[in-house]
Structures are given as C-alpha cells and as structure tokens.
Protein backbone atom coordinates (compact mmCIF):
# COMPACT_ATOMS: atom_id res chain seq x y z
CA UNK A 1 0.00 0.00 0.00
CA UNK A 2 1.02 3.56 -0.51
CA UNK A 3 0.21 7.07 -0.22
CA UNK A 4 1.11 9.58 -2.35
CA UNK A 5 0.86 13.46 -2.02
CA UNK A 6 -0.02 16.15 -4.56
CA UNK A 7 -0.66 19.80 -5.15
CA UNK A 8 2.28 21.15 -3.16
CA UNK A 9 4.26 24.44 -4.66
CA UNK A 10 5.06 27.76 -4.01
CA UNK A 11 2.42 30.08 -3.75
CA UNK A 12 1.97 33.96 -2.43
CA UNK A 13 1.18 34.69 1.03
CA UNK A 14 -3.11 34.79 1.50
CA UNK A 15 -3.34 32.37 -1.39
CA UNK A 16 -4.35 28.69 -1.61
CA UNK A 17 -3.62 25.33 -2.02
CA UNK A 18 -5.26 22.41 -2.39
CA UNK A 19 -3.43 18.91 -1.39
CA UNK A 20 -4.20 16.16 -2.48
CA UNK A 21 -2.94 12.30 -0.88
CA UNK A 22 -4.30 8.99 -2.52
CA UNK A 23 -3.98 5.15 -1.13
CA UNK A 24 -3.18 2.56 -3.72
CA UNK A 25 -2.81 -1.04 -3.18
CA UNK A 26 -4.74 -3.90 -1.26
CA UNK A 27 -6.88 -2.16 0.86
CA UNK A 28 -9.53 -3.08 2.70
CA UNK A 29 -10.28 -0.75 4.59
CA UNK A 30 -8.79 3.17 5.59
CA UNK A 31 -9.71 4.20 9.23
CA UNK A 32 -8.22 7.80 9.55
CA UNK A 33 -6.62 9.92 7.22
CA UNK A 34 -4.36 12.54 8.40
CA UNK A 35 -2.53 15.81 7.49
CA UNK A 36 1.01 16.45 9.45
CA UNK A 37 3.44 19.39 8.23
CA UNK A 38 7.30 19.71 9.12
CA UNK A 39 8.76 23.24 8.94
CA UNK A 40 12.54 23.04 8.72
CA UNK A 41 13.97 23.01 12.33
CA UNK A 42 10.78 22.36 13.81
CA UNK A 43 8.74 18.67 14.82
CA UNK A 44 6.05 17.52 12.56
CA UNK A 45 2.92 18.79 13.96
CA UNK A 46 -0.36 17.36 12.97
CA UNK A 47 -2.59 19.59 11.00
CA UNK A 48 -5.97 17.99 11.03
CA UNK A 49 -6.76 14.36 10.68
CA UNK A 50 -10.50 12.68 9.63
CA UNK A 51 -12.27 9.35 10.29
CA UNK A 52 -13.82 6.93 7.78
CA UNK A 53 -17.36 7.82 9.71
CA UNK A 54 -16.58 11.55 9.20
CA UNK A 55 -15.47 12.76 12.70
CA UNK A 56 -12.71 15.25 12.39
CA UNK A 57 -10.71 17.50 13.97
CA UNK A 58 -8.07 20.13 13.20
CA UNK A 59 -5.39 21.79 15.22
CA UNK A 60 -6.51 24.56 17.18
CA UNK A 61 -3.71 26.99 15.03
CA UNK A 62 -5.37 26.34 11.84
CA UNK A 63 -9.00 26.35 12.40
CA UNK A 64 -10.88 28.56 9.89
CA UNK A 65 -8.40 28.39 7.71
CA UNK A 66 -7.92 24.77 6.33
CA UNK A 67 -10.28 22.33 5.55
CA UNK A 68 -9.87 18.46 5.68
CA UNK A 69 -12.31 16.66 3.31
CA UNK A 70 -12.18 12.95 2.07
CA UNK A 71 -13.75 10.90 -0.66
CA UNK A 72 -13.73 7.22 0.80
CA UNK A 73 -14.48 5.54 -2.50
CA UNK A 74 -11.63 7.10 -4.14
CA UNK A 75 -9.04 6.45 -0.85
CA UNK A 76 -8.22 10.12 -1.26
CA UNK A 77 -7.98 12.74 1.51
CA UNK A 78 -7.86 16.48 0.54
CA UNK A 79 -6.57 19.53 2.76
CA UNK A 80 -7.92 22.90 1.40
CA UNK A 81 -5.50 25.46 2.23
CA UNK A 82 -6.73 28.92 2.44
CA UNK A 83 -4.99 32.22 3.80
CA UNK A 84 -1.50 30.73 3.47
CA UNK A 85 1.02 32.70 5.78
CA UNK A 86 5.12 32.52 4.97
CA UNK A 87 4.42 30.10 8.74
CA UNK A 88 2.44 27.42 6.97
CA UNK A 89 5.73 27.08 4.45
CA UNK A 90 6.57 23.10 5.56
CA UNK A 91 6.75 19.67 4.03
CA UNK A 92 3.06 18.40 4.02
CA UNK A 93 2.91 14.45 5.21
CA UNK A 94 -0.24 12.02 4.62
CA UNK A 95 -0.59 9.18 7.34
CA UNK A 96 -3.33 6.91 7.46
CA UNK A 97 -4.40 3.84 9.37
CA UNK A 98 -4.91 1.02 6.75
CA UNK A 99 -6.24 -2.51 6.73
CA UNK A 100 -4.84 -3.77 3.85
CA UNK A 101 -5.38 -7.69 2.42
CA UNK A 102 -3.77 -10.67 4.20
CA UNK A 103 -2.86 -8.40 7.40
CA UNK A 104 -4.48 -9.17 10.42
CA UNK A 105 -5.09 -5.61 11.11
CA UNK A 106 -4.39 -1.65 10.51
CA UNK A 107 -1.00 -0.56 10.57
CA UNK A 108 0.29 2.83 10.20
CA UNK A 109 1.47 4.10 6.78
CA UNK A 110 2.76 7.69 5.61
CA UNK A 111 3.39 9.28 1.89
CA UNK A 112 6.50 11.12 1.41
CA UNK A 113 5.76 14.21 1.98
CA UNK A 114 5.04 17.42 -0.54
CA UNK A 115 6.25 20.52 -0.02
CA UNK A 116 4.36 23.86 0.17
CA UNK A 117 6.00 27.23 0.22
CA UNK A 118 4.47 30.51 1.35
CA UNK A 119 6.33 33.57 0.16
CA UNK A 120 5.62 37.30 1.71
C-alpha cells in the first residue's frame, strides 16, 4: 500500500492550495486519514486528521483556515488550504491507518511528503 501526495508548490502569502494524498494497493479498509506538516527546524505537527465515519478534527492553530475533506471511495484525503502565511511554508505528510489484504489488522502508513511554500 502507498500514499502519495499532490498539489504542493510555491504560492503567495493569502493564497491557496489544495493537497491532495491517494492510497493505492490492497486495501480493505482506511480508518483515519491525516494531514502532518514539518517546517525546517521544527517537529512535525499534525494539521488535522479525519475518520472513515466523518469525525474530524483540526489543530486549534489552523481552524478557519484549512479544511480536511475525504472521498472514501476514491481512498483520497484532501486539505484545502486557504490564507496561506510565509508560517504554513513546511513539508506536508499524509498518514493513514490502513487494513490492507492478508494483514491481520491496521498498521500505520505515511506518503512522502510534498512541499508547500508561502512567500511574503
């Protein structure tokens, strides 16, 4: 199984960006999807995460401004990022929990990364 990121790049500060992470392979089933980001020099931080049921939750930092979203037939997760500040500038991971064929259950899997830069 793997995940794979889209629709990083550099983009103005107060624009958008809309990423994009999809789950290929065996899978049975996804439970939650997530959204981390790194900033260089800092820990990854988790930016917002969502449940196969719908239940979500974002970090309290970002509220209002991004927007987790998921389509569960396409094993695709989506992070609508609005009002971009130079701070949001950070490699953008997708982590999921994933029951995938012939494993006994969920295990923990992450894409590698895209980046998103904010300029003033």
């Amino acid at each position: 199984v793997q995940l794979v990121e889209s629709g990083g790049g550099l983009v103005q500060s107060g624009g958008s960006l809309r990423l994009s992470c999809v789950a290929s392979g065996e899978i049975v089933h996804i439970y939650a999807m997530r959204w981390y980001r790194q900033a260089p020099g800092k820990q990854r931080e988790l930016v917002a995460y969502m449940f196969s049921g719908g239940n979500i939750n974002y970090a309290d930092s970002l509220k209002g401004r991004f927007t987790i979203s998921r389509d569960n037939a396409k094993n695709t997760v989506y992070l609508q990022m609005n009002s971009l500040e130079p701070e949001d500038t950070a490699v953008y991971y997708c982590n999921a929990d994933i029951l995938a064929l012939g494993r006994p259950r969920e295990y923990d899997q992450w894409g590698q990364g895209t980046q998103v830069t904010v300029s003033s």
